[in-house]
N, C-alpha and C. Protein backbone atom coordinates (compact mmCIF):
# COMPACT_ATOMS: atom_id res chain seq x y z
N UNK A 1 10.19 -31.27 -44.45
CA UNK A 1 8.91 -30.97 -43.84
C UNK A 1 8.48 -29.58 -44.29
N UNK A 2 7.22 -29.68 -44.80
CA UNK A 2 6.93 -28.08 -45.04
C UNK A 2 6.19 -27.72 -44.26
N UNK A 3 5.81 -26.18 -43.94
CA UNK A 3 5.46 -25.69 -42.98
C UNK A 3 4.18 -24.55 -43.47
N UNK A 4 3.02 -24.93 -43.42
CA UNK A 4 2.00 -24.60 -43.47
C UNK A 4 1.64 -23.36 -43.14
N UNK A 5 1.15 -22.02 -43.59
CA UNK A 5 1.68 -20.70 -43.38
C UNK A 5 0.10 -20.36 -42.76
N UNK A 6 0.05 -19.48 -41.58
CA UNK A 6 -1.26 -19.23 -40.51
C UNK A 6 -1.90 -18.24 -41.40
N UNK A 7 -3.08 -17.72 -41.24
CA UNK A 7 -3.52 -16.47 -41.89
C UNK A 7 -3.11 -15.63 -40.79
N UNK A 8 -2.75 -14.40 -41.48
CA UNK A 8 -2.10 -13.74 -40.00
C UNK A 8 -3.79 -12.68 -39.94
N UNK A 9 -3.99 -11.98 -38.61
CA UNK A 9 -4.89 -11.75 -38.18
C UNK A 9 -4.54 -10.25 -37.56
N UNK A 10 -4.87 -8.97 -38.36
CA UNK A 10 -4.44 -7.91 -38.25
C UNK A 10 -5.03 -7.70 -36.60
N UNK A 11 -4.42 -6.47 -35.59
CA UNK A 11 -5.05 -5.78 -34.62
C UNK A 11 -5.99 -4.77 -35.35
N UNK A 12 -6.72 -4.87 -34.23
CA UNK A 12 -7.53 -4.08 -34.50
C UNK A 12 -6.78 -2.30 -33.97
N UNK A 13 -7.28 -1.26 -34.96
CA UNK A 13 -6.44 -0.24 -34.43
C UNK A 13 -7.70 0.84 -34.70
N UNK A 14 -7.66 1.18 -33.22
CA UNK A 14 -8.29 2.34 -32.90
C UNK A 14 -8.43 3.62 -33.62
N UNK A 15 -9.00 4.76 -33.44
CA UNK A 15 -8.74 6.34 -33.62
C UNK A 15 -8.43 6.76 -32.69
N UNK A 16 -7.57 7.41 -33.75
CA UNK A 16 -6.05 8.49 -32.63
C UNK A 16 -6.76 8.85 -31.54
N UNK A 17 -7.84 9.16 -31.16
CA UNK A 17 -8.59 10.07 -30.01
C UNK A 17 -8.74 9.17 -28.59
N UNK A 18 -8.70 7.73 -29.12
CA UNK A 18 -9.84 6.74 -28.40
C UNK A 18 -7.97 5.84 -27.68
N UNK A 19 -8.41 5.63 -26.45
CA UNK A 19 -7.23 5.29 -25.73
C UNK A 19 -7.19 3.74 -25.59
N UNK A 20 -6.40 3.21 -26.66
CA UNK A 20 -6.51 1.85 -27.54
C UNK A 20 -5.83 1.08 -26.05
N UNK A 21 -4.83 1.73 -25.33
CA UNK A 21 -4.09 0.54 -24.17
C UNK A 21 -5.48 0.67 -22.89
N UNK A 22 -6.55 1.49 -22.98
CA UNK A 22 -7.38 1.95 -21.76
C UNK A 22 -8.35 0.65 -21.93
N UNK A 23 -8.53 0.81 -23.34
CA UNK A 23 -9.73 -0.19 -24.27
C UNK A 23 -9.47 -1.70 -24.62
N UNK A 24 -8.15 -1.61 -24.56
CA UNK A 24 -7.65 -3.25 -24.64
C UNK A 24 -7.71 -3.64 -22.96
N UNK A 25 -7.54 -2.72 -22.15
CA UNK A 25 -7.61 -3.33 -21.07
C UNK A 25 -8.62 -4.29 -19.83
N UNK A 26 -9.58 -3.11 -20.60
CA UNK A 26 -10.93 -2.98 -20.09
C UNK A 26 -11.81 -4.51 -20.79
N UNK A 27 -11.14 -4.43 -22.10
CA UNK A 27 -11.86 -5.19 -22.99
C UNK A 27 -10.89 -6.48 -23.06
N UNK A 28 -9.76 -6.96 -22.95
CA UNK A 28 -9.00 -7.62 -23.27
C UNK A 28 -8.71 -8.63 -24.15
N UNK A 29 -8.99 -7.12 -25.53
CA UNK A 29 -9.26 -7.98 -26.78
C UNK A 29 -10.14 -8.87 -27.30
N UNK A 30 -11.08 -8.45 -26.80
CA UNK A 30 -13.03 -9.09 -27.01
C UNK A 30 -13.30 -8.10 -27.65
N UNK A 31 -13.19 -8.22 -28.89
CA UNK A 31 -13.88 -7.23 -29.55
C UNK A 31 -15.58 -6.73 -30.08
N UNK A 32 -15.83 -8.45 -29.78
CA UNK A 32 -17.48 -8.04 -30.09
C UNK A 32 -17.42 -7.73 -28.08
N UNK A 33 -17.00 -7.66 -27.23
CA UNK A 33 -17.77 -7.33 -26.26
C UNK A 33 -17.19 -5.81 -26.40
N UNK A 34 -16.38 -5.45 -26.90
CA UNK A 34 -16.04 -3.81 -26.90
C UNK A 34 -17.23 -3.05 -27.86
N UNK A 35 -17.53 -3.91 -29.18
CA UNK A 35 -18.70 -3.31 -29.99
C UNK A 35 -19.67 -3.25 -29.37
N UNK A 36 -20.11 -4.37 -28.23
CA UNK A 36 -21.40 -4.09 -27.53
C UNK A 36 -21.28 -3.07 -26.69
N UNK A 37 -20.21 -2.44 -25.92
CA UNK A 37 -20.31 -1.43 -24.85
C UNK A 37 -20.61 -0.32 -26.13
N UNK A 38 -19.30 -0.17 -26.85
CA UNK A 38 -19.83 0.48 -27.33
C UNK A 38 -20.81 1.39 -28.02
N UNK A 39 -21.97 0.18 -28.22
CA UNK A 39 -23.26 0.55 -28.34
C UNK A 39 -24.28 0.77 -27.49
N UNK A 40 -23.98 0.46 -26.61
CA UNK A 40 -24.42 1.25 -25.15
C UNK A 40 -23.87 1.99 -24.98
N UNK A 41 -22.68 2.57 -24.90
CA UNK A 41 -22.14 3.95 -25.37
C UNK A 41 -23.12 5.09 -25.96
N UNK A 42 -23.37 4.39 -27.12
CA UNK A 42 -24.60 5.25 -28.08
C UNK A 42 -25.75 5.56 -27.86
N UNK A 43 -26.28 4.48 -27.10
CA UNK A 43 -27.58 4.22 -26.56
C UNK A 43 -27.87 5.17 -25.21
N UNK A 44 -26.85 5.34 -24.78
CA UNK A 44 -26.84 6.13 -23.31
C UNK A 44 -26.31 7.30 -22.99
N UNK A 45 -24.96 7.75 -23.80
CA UNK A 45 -24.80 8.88 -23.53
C UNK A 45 -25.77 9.97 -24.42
N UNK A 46 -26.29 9.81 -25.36
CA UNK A 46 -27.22 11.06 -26.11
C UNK A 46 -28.02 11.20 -24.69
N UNK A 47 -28.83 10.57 -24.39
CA UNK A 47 -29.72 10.90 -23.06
C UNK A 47 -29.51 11.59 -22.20
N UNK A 48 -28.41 10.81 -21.39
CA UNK A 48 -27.84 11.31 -20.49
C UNK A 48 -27.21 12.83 -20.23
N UNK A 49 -26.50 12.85 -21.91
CA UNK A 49 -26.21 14.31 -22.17
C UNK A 49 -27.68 15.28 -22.02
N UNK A 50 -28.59 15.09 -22.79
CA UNK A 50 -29.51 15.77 -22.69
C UNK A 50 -30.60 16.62 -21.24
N UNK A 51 -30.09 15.78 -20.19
CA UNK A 51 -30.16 15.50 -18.81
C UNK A 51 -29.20 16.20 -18.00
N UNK A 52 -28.28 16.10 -18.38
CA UNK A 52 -26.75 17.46 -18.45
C UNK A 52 -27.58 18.86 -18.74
N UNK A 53 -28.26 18.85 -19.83
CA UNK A 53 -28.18 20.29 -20.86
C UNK A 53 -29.52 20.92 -19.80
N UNK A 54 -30.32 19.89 -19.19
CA UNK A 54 -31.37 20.45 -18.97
C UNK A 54 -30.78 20.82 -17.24
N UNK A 55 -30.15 20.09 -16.77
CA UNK A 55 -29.54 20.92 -15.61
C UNK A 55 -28.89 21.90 -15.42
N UNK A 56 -27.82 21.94 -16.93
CA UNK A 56 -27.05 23.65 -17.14
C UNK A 56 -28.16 24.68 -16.94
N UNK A 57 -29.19 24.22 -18.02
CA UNK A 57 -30.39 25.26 -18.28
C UNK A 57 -30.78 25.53 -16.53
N UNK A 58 -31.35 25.02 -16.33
CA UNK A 58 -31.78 25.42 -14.88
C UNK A 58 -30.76 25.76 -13.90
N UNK A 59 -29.28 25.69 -13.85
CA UNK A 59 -28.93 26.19 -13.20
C UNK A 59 -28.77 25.39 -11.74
N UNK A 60 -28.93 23.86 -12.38
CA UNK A 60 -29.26 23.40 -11.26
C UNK A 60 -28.16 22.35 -10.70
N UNK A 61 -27.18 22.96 -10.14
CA UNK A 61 -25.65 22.46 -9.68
C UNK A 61 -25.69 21.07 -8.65
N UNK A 62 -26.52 20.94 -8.11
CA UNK A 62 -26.64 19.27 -7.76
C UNK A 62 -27.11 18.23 -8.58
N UNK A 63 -27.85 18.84 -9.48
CA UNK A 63 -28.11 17.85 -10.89
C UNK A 63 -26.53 17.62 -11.77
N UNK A 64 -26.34 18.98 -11.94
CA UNK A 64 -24.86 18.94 -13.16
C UNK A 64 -24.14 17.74 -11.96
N UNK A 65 -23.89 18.07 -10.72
CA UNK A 65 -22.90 16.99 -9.98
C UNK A 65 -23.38 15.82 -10.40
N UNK A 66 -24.69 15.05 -9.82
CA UNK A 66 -24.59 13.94 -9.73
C UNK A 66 -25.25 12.95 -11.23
N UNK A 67 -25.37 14.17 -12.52
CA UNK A 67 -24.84 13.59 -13.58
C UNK A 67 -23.62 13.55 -14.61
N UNK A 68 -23.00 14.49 -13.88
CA UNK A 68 -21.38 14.59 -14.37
C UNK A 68 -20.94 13.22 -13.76
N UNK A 69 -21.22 12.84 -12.47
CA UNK A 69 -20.72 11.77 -11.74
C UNK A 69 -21.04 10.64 -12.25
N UNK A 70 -22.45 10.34 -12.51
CA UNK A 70 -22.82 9.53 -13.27
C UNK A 70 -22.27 8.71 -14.53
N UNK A 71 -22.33 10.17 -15.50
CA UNK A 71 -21.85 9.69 -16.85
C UNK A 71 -20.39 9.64 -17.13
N UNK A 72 -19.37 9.75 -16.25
CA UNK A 72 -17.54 10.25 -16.43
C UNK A 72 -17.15 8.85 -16.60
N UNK A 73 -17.30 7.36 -15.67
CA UNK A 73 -17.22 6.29 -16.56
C UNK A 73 -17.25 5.50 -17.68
N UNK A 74 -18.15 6.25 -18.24
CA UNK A 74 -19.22 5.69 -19.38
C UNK A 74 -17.76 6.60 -20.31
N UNK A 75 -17.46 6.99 -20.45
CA UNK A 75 -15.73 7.65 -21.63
C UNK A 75 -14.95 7.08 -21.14
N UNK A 76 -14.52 6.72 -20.08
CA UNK A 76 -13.38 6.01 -19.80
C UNK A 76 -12.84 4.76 -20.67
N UNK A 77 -14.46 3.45 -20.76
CA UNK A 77 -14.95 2.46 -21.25
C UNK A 77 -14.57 1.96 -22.51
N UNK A 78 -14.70 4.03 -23.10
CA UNK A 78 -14.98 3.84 -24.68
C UNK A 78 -13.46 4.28 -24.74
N UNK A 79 -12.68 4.61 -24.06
CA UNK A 79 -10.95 5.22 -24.43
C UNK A 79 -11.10 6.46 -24.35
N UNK A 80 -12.57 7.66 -24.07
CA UNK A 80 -12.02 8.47 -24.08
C UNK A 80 -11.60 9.42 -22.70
N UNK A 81 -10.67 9.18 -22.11
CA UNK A 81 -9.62 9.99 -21.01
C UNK A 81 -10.34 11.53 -21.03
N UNK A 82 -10.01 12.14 -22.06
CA UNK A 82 -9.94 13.20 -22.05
C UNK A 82 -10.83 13.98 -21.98
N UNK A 83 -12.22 13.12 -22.18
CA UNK A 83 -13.52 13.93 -21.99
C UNK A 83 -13.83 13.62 -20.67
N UNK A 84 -12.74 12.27 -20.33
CA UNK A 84 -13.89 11.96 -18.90
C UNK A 84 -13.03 12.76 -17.79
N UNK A 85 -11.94 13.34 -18.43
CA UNK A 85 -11.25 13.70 -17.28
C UNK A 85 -12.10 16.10 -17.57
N UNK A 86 -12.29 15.85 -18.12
CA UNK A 86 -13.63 17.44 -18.34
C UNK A 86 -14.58 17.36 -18.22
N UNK A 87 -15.39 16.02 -17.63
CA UNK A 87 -16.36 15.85 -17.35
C UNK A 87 -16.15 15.95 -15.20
N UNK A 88 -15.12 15.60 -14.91
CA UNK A 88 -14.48 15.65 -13.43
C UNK A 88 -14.77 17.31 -13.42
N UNK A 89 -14.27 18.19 -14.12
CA UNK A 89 -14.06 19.70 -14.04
C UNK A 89 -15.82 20.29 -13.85
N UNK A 90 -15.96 19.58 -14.92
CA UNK A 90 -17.40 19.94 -14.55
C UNK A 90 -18.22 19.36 -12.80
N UNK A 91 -17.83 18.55 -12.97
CA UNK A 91 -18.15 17.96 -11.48
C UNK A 91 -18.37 18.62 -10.61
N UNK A 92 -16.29 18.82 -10.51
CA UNK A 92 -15.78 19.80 -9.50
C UNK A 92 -16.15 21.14 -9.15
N UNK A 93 -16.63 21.25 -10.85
CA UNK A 93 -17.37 23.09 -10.35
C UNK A 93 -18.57 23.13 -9.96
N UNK A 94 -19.14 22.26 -10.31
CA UNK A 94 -21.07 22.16 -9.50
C UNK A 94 -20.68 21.77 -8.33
N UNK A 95 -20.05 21.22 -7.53
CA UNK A 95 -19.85 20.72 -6.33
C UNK A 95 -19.61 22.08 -5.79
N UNK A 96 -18.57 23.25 -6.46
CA UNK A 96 -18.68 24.08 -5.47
C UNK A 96 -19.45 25.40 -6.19
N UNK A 97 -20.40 25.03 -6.76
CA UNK A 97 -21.25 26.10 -7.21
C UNK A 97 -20.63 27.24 -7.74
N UNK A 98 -19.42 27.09 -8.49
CA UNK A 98 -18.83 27.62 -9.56
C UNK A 98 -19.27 28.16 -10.70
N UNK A 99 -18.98 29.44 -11.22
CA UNK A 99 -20.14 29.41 -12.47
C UNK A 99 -18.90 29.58 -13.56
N UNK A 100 -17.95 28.65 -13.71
CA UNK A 100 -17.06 28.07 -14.28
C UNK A 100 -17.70 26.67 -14.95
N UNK A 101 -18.52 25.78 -14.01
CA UNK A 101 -19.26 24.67 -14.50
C UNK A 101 -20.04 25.22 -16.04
N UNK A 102 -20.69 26.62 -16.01
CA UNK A 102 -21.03 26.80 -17.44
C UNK A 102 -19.81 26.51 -18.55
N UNK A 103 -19.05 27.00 -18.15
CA UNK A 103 -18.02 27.20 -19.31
C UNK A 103 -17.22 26.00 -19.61
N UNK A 104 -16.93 24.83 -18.90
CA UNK A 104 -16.59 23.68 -18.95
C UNK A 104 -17.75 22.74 -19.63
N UNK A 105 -18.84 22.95 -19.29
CA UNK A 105 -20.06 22.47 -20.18
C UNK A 105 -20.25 22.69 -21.50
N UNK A 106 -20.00 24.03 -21.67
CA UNK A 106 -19.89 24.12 -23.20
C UNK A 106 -18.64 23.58 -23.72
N UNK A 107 -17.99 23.62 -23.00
CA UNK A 107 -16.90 22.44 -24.16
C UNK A 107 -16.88 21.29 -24.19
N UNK A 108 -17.51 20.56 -22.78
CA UNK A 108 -18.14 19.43 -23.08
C UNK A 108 -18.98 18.64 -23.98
N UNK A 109 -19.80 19.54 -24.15
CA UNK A 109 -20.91 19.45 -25.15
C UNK A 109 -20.20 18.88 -26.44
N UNK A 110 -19.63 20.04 -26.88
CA UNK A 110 -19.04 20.17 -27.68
C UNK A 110 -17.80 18.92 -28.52
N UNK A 111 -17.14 18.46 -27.08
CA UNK A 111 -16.57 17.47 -27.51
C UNK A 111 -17.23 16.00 -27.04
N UNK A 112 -18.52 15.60 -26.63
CA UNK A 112 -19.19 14.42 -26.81
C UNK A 112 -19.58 14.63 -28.17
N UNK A 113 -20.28 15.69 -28.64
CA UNK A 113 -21.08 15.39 -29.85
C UNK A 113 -19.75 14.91 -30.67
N UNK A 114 -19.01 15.57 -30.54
CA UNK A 114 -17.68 14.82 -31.11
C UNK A 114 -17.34 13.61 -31.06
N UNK A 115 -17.52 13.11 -30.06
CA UNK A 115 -17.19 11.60 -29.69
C UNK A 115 -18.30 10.48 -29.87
N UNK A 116 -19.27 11.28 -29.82
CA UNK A 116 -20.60 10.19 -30.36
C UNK A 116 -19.91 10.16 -31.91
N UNK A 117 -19.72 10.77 -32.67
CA UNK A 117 -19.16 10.64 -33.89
C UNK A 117 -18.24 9.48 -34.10
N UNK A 118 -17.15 9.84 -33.35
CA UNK A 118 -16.58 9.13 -33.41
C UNK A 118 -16.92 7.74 -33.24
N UNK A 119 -17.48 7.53 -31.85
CA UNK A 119 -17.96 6.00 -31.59
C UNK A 119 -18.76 5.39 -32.40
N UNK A 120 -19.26 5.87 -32.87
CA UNK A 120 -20.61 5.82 -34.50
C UNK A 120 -19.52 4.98 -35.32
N UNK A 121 -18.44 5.74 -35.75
CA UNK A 121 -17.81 5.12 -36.94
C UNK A 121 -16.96 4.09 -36.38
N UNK A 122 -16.32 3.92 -35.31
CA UNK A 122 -15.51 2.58 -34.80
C UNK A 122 -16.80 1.41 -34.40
N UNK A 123 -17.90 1.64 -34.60
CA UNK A 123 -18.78 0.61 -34.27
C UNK A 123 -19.15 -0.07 -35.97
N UNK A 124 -19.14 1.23 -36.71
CA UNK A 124 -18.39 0.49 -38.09
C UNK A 124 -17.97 -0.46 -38.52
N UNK A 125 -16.47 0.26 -38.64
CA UNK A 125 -15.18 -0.70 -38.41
C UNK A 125 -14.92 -1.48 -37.34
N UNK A 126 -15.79 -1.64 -36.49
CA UNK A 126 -15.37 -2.79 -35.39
C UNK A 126 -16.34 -4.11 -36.19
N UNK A 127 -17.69 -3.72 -36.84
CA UNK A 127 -18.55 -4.71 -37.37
C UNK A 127 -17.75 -5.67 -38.33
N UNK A 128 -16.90 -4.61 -39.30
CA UNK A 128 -16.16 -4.91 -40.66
C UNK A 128 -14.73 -5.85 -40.03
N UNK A 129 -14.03 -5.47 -38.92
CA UNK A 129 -13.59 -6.37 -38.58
C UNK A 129 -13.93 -7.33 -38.08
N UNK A 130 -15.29 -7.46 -37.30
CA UNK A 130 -15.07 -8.99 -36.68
C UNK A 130 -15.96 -9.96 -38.29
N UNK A 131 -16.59 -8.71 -38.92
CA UNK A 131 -16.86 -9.77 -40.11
C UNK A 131 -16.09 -10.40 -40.76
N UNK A 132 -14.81 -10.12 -40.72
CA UNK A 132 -13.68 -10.36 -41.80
C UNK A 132 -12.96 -11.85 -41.20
């Protein structure tokens, strides 16, 4: 009897940054439904950030709260932990009118624009894989 050989069917593998066991979980290996968050990812955090920047600017610590609060899910989604857990800091410091919330903002900033990057190019390679 011979035995007919499967095409084997690589995983899909994340960037180092993006928390692949957070994202399989969430997603459970639906990958076009992970490309679609993902692109709501794209679609929503530029805004949202911008909505951030205009509350730093003003100074206006019940805005930074209840859009830090807002948007800290929306990274979790995509794997990233680590922004959503500096997006909490920021939270935490508008909640108590901290002017620490500046300085956690700027590194926030700093590492979404980073992560929009990133999500940009795994929406890529997420296309190229499910084309394949």
């Amino acid at each position: 009897m011979l035995f007919q050989s499967q095409p084997i069917v690589e995983k899909f593998v994340f960037h180092k940054q993006l928390n692949a066991e957070k994202i399989e979980q969430f997603f459970g290996g639906d990958m076009q439904f992970c490309h679609s968050m993902f692109e709501v990812f794209l679609h929503t955090v530029p805004a949202d950030l911008e909505l951030l920047e205009d509350a730093v600017e003003a100074r206006d610590f019940i805005a930074i709260k209840a859009i830090s609060h807002k948007i800290k899910t929306n990274f979790k989604f995509v794997g990233l932990d680590a922004i959503s857990d500096l997006i909490v800091k920021v939270e935490s410091a508008a909640k108590n009118q901290s002017q620490d919330t500046f300085g956690y903002y700027k590194e926030l900033k700093l590492r979404i624009e980073g992560a929009i990057a990133i999500i940009r190019a795994e929406i890529v390679r997420i296309t190229r894989y499910l084309n394949n």
